[in-house]
PDB file of N, CA and C in Angstrom:
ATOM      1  N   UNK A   1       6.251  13.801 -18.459  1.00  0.00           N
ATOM      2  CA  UNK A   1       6.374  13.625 -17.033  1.00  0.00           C
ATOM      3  C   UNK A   1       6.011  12.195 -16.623  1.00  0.00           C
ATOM      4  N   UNK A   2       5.070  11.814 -17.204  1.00  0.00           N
ATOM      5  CA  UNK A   2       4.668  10.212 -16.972  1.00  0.00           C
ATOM      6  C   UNK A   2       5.729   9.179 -17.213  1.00  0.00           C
ATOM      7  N   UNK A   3       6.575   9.852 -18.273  1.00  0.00           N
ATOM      8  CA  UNK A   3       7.169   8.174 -18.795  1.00  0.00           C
ATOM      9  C   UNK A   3       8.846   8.704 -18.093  1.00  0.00           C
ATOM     10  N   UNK A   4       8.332   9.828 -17.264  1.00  0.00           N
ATOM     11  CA  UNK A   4       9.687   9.944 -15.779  1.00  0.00           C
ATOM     12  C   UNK A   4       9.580   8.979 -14.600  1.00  0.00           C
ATOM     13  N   UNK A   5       8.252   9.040 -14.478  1.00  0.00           N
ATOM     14  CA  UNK A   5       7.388   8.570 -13.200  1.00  0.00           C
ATOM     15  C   UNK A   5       7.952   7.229 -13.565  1.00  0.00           C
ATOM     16  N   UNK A   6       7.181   6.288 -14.766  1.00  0.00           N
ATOM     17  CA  UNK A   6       6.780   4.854 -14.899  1.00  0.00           C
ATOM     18  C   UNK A   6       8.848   4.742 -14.867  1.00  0.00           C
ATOM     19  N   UNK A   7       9.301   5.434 -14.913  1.00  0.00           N
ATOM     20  CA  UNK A   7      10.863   4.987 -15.516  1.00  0.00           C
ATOM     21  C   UNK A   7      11.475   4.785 -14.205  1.00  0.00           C
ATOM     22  N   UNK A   8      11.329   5.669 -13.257  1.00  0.00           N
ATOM     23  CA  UNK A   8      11.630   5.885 -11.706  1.00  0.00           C
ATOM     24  C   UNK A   8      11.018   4.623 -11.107  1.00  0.00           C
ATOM     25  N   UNK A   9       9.619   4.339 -11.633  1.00  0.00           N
ATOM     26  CA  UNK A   9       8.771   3.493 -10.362  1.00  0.00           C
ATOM     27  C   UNK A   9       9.681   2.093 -11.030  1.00  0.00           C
ATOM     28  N   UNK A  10       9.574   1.947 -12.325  1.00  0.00           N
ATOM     29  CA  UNK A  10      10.591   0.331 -12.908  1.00  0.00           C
ATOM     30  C   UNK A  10      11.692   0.428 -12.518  1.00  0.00           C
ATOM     31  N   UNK A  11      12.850   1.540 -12.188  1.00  0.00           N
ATOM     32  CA  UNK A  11      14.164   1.307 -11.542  1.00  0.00           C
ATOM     33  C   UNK A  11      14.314   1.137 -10.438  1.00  0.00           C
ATOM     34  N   UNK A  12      13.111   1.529  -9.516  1.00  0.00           N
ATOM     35  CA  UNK A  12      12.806   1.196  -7.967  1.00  0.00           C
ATOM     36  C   UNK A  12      12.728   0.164  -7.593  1.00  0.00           C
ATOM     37  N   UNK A  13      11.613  -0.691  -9.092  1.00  0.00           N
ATOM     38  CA  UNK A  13      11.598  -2.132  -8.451  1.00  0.00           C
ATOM     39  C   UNK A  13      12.987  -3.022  -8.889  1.00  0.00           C
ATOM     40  N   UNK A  14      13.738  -2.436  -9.959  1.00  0.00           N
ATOM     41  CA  UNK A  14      14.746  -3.099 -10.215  1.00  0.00           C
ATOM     42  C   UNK A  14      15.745  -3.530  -8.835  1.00  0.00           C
ATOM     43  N   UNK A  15      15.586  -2.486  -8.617  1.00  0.00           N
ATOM     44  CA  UNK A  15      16.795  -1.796  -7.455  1.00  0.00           C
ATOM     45  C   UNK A  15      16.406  -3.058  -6.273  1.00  0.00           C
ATOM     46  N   UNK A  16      15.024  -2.916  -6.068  1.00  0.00           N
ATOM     47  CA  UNK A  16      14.708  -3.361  -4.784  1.00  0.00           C
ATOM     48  C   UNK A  16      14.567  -5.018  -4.899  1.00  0.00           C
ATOM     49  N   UNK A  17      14.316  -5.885  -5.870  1.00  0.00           N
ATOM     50  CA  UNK A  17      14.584  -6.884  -6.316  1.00  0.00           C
ATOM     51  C   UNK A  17      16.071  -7.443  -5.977  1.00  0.00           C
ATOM     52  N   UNK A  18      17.281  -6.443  -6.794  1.00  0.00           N
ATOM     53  CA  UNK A  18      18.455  -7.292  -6.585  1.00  0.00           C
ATOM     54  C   UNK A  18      18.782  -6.847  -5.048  1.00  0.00           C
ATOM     55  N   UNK A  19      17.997  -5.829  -4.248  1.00  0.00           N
ATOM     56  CA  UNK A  19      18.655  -6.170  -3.048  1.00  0.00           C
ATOM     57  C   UNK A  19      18.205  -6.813  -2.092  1.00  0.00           C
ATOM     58  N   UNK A  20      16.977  -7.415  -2.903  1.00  0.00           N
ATOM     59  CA  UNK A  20      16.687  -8.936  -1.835  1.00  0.00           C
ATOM     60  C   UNK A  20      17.104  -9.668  -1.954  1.00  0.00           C
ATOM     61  N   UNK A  21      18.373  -9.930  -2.855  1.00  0.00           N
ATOM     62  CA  UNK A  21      19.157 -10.916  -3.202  1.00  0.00           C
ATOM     63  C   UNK A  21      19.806 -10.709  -1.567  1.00  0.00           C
ATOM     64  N   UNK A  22      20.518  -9.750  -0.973  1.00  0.00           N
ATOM     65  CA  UNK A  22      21.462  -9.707  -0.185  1.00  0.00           C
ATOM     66  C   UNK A  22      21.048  -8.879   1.160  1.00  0.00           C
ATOM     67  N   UNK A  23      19.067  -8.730   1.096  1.00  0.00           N
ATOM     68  CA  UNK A  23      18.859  -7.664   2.174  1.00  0.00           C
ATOM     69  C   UNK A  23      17.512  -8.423   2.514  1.00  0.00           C
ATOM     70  N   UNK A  24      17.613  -9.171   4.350  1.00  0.00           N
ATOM     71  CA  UNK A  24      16.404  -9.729   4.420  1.00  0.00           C
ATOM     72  C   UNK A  24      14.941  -8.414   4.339  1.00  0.00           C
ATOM     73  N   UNK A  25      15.278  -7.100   4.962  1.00  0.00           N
ATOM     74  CA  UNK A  25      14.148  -6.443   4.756  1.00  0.00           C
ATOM     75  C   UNK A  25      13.606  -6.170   3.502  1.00  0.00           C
ATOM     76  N   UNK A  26      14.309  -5.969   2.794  1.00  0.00           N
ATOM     77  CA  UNK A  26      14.325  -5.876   1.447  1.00  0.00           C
ATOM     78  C   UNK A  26      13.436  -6.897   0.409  1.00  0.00           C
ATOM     79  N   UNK A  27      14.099  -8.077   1.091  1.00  0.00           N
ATOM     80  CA  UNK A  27      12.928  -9.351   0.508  1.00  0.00           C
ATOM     81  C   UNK A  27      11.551  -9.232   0.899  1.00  0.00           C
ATOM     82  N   UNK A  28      11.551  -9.115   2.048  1.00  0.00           N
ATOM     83  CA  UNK A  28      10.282  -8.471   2.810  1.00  0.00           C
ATOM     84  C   UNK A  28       9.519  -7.717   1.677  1.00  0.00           C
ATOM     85  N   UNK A  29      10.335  -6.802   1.336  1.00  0.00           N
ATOM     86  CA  UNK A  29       9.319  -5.880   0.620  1.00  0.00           C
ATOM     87  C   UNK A  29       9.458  -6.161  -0.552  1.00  0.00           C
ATOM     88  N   UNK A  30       9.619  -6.896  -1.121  1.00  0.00           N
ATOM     89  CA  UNK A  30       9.393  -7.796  -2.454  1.00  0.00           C
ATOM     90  C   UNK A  30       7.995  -8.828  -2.485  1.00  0.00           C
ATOM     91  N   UNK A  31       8.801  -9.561  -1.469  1.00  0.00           N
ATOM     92  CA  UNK A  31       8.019 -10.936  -1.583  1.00  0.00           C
ATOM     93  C   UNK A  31       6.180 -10.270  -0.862  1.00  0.00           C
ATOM     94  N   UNK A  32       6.072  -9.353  -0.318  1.00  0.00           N
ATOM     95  CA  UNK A  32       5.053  -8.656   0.519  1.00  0.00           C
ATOM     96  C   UNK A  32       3.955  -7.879  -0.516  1.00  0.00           C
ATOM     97  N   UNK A  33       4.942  -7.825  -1.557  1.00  0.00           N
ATOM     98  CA  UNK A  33       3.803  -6.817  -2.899  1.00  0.00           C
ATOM     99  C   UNK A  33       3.611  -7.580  -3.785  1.00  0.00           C
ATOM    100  N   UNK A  34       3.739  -8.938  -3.643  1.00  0.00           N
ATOM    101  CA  UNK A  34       4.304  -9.914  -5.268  1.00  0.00           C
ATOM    102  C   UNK A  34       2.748 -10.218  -5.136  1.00  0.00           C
ATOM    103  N   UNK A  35       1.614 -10.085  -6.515  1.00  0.00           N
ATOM    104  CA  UNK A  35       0.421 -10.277  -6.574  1.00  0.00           C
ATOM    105  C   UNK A  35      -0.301  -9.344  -5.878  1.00  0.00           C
ATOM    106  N   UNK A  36      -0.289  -8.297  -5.655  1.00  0.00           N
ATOM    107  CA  UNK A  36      -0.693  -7.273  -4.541  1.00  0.00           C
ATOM    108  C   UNK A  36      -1.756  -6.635  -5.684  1.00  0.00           C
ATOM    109  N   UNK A  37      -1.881  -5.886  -6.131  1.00  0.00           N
ATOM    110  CA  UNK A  37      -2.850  -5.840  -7.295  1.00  0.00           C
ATOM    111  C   UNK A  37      -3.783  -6.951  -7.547  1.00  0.00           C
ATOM    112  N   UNK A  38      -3.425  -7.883  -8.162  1.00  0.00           N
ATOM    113  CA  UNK A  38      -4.250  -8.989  -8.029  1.00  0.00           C
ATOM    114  C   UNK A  38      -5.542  -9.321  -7.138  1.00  0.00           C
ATOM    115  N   UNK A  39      -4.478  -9.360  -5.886  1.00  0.00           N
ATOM    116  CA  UNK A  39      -5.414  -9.832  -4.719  1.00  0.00           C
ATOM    117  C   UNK A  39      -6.523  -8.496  -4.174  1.00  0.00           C
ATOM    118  N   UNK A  40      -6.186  -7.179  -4.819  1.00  0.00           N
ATOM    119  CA  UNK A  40      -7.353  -6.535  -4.084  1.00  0.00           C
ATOM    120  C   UNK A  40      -7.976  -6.541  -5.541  1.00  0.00           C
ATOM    121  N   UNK A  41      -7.846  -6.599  -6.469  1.00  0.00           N
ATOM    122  CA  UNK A  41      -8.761  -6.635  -7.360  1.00  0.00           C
ATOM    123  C   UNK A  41     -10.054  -8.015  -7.727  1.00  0.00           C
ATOM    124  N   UNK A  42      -9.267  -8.883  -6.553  1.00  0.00           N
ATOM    125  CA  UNK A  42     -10.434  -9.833  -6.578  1.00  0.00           C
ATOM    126  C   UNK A  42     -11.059  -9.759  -5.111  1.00  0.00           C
ATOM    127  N   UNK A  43     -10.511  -9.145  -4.854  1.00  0.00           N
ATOM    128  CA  UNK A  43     -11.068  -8.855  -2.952  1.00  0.00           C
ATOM    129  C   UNK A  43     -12.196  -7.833  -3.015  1.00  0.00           C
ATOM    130  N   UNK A  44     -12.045  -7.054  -4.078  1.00  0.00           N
ATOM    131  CA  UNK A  44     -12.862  -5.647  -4.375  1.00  0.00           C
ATOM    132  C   UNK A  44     -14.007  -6.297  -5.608  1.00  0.00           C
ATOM    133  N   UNK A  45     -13.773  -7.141  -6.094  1.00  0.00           N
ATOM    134  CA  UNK A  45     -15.022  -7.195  -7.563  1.00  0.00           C
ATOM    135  C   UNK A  45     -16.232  -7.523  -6.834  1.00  0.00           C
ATOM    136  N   UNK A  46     -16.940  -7.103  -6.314  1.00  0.00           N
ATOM    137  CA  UNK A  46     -18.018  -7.386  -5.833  1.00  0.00           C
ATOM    138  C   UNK A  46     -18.124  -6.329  -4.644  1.00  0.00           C
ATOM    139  N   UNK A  47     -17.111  -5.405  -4.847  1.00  0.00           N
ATOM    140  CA  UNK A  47     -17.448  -3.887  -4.044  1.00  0.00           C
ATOM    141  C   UNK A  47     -18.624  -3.488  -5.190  1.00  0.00           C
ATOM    142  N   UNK A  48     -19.179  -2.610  -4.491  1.00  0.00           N
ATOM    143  CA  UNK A  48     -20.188  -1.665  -5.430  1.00  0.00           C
ATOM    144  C   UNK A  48     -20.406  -0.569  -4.770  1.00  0.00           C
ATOM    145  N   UNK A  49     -19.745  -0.147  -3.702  1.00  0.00           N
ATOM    146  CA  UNK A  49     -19.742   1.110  -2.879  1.00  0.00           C
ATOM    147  C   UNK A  49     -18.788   2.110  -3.539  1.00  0.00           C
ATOM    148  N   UNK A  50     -18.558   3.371  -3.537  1.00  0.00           N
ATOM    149  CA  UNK A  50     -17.697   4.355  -3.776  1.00  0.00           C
ATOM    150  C   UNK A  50     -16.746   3.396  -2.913  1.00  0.00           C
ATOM    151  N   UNK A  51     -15.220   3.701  -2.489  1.00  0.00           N
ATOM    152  CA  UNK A  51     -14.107   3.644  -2.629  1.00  0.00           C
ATOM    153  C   UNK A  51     -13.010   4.630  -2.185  1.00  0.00           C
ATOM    154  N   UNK A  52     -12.813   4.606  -0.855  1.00  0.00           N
ATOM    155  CA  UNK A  52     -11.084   5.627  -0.775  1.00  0.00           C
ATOM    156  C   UNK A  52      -9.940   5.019  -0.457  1.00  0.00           C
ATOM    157  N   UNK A  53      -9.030   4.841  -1.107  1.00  0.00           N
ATOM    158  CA  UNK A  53      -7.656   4.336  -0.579  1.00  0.00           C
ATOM    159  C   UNK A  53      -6.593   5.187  -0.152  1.00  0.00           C
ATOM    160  N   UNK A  54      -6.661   4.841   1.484  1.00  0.00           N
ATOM    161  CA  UNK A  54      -5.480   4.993   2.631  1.00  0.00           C
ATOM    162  C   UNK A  54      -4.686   4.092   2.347  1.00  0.00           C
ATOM    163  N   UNK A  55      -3.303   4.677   2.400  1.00  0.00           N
ATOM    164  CA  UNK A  55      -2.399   3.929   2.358  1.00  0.00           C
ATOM    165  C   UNK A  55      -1.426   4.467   3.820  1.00  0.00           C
ATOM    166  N   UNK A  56      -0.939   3.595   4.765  1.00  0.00           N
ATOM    167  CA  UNK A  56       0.261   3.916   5.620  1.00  0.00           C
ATOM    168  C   UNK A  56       1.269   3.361   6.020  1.00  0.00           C
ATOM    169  N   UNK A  57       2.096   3.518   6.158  1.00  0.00           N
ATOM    170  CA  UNK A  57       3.797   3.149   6.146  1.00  0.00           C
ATOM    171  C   UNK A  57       3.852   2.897   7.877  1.00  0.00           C
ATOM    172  N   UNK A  58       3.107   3.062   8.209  1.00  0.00           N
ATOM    173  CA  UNK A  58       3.585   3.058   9.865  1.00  0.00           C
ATOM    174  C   UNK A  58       2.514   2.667  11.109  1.00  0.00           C
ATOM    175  N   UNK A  59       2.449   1.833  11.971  1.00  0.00           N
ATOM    176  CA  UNK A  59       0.976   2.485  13.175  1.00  0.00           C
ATOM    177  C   UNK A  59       1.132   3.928  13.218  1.00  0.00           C
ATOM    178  N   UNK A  60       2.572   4.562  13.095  1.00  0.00           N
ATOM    179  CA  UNK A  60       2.151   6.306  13.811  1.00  0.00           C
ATOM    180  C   UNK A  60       1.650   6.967  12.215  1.00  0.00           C
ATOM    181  N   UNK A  61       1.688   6.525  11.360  1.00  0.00           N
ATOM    182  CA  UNK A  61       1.131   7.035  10.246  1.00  0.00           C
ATOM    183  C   UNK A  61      -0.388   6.892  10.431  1.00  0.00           C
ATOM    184  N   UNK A  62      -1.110   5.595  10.762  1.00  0.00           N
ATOM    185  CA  UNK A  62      -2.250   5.034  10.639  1.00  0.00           C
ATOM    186  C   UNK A  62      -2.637   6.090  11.949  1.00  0.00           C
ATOM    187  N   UNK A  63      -2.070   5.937  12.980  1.00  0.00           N
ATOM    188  CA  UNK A  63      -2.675   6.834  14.539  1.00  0.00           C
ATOM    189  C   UNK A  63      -2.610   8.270  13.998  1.00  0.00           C
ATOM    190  N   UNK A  64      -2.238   9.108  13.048  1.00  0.00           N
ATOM    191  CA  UNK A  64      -2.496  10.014  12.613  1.00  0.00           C
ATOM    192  C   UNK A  64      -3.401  10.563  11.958  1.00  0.00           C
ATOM    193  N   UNK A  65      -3.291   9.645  10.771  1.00  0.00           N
ATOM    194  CA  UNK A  65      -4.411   9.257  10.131  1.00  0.00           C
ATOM    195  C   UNK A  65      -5.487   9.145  10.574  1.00  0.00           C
ATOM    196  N   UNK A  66      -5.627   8.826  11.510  1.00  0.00           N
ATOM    197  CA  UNK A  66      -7.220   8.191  12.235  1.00  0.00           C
ATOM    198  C   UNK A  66      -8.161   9.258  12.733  1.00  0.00           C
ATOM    199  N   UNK A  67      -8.596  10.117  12.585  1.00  0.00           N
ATOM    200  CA  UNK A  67      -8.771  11.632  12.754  1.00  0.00           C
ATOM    201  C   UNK A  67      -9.182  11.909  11.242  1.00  0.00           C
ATOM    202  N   UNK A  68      -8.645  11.900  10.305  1.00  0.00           N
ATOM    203  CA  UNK A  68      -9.049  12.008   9.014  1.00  0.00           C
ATOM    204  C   UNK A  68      -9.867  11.097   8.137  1.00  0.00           C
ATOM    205  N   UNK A  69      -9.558  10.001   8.597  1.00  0.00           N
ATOM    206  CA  UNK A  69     -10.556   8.904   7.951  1.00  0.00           C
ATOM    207  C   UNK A  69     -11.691   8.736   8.951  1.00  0.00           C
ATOM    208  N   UNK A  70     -11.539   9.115  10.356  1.00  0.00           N
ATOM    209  CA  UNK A  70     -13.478   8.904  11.087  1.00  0.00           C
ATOM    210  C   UNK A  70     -13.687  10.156  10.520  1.00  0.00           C
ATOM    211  N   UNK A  71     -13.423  11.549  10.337  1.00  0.00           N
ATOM    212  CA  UNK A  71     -14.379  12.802   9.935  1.00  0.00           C
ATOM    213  C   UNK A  71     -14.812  12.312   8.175  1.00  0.00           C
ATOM    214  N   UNK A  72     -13.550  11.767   7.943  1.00  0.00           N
ATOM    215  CA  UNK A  72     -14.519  11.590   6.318  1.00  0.00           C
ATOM    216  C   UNK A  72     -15.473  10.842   6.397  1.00  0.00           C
ATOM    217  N   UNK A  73     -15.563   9.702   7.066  1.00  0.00           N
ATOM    218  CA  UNK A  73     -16.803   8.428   7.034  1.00  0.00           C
ATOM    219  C   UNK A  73     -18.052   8.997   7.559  1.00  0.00           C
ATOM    220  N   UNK A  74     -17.739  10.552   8.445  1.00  0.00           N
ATOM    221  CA  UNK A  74     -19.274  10.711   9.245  1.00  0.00           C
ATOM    222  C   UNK A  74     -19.801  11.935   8.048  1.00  0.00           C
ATOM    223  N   UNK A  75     -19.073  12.457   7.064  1.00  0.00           N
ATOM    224  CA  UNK A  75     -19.004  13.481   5.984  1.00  0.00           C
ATOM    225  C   UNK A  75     -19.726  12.535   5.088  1.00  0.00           C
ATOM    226  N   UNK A  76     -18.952  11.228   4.841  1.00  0.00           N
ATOM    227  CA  UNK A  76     -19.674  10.631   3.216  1.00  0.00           C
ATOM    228  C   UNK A  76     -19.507   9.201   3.754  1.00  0.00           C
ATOM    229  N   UNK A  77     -20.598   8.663   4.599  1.00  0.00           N
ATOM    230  CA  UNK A  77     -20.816   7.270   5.032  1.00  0.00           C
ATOM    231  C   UNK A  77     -20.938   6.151   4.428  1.00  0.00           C
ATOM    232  N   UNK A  78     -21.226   6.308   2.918  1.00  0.00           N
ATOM    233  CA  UNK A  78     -21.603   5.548   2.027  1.00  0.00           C
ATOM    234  C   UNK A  78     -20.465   4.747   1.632  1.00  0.00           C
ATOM    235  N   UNK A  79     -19.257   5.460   1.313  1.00  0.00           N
ATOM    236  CA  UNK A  79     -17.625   5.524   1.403  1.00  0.00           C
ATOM    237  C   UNK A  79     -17.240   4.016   2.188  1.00  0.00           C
ATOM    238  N   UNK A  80     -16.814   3.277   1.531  1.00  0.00           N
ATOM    239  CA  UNK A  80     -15.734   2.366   1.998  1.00  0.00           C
ATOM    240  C   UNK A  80     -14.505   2.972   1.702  1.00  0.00           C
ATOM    241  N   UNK A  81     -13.550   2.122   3.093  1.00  0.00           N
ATOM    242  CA  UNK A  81     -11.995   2.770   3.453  1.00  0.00           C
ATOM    243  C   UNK A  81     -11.561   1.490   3.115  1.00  0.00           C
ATOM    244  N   UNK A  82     -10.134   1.840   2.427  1.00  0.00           N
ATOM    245  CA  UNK A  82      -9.402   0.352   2.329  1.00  0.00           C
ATOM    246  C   UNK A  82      -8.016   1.293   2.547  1.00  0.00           C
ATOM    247  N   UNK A  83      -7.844   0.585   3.502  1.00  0.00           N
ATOM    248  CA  UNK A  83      -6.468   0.531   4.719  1.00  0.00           C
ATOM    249  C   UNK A  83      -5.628  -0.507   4.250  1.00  0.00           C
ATOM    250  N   UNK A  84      -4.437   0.048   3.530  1.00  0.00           N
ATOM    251  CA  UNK A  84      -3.384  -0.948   3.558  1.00  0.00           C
ATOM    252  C   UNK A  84      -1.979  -0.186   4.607  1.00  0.00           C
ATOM    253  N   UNK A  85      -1.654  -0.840   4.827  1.00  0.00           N
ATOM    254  CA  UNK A  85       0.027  -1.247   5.721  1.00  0.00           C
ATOM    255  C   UNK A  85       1.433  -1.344   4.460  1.00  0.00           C
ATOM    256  N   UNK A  86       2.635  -0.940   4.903  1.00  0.00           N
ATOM    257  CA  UNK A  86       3.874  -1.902   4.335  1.00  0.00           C
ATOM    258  C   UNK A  86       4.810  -1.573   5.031  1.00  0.00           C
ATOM    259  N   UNK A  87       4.476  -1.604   6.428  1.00  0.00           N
ATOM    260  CA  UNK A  87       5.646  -1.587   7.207  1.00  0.00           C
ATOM    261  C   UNK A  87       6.066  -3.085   7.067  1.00  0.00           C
ATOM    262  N   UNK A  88       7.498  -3.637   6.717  1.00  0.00           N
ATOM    263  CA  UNK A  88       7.464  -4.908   7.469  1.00  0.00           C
ATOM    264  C   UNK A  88       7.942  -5.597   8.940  1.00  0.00           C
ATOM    265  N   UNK A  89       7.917  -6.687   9.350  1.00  0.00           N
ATOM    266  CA  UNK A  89       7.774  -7.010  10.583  1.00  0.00           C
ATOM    267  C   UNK A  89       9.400  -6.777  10.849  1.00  0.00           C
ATOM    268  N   UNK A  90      10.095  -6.591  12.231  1.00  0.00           N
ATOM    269  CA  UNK A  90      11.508  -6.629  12.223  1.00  0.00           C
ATOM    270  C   UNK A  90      12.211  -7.927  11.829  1.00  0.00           C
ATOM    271  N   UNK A  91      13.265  -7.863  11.473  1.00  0.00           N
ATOM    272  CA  UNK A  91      13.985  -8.824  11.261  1.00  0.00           C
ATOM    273  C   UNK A  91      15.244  -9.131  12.063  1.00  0.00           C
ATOM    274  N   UNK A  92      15.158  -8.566  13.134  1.00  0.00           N
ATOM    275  CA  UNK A  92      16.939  -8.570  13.855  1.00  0.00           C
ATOM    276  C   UNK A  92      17.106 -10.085  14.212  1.00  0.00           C
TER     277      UNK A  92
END
């Protein structure tokens, strides 16, 4: 099942690569993840707190969300939230 997953997630980025050749949103979401790993792994080395990662696609994802991440923080306070975004900005 894994080497379905890793095969799907490498043809995704294939996919989404050549269509920033010809799709400004598209570049967007290329050029928007390029070092993305990286940068929270040096943003985080000097965390020493537990750790939850939210991820949301939208403000109405995040305004949903928001209800679930204040009851968890007053549940387990100790808990850092790391909030990422990938909506990108419009392009018209």
């Amino acid at each position: 099942m894994s080497f379905l997953y890793s095969s799907a997630i490498s043809l995704t980025q294939l996919l989404f690569s050549l269509a920033a050749f010809f799709n400004p949103k598209a570049r967007l979401f290329v050029d928007g993840r390029k070092g993305l790993f990286q940068k929270l792994e040096s943003t985080l080395a000097t965390n020493n707190q537990p750790l939850v990662w939210v991820h949301c696609a939208s403000l109405g994802e995040f305004e949903q969300g928001r209800p679930i991440m204040e009851a968890f923080k007053k549940q387990f306070p100790h808990y850092k939230i790391l909030l990422t975004f990938s909506h990108p900005p419009d392009t018209k």
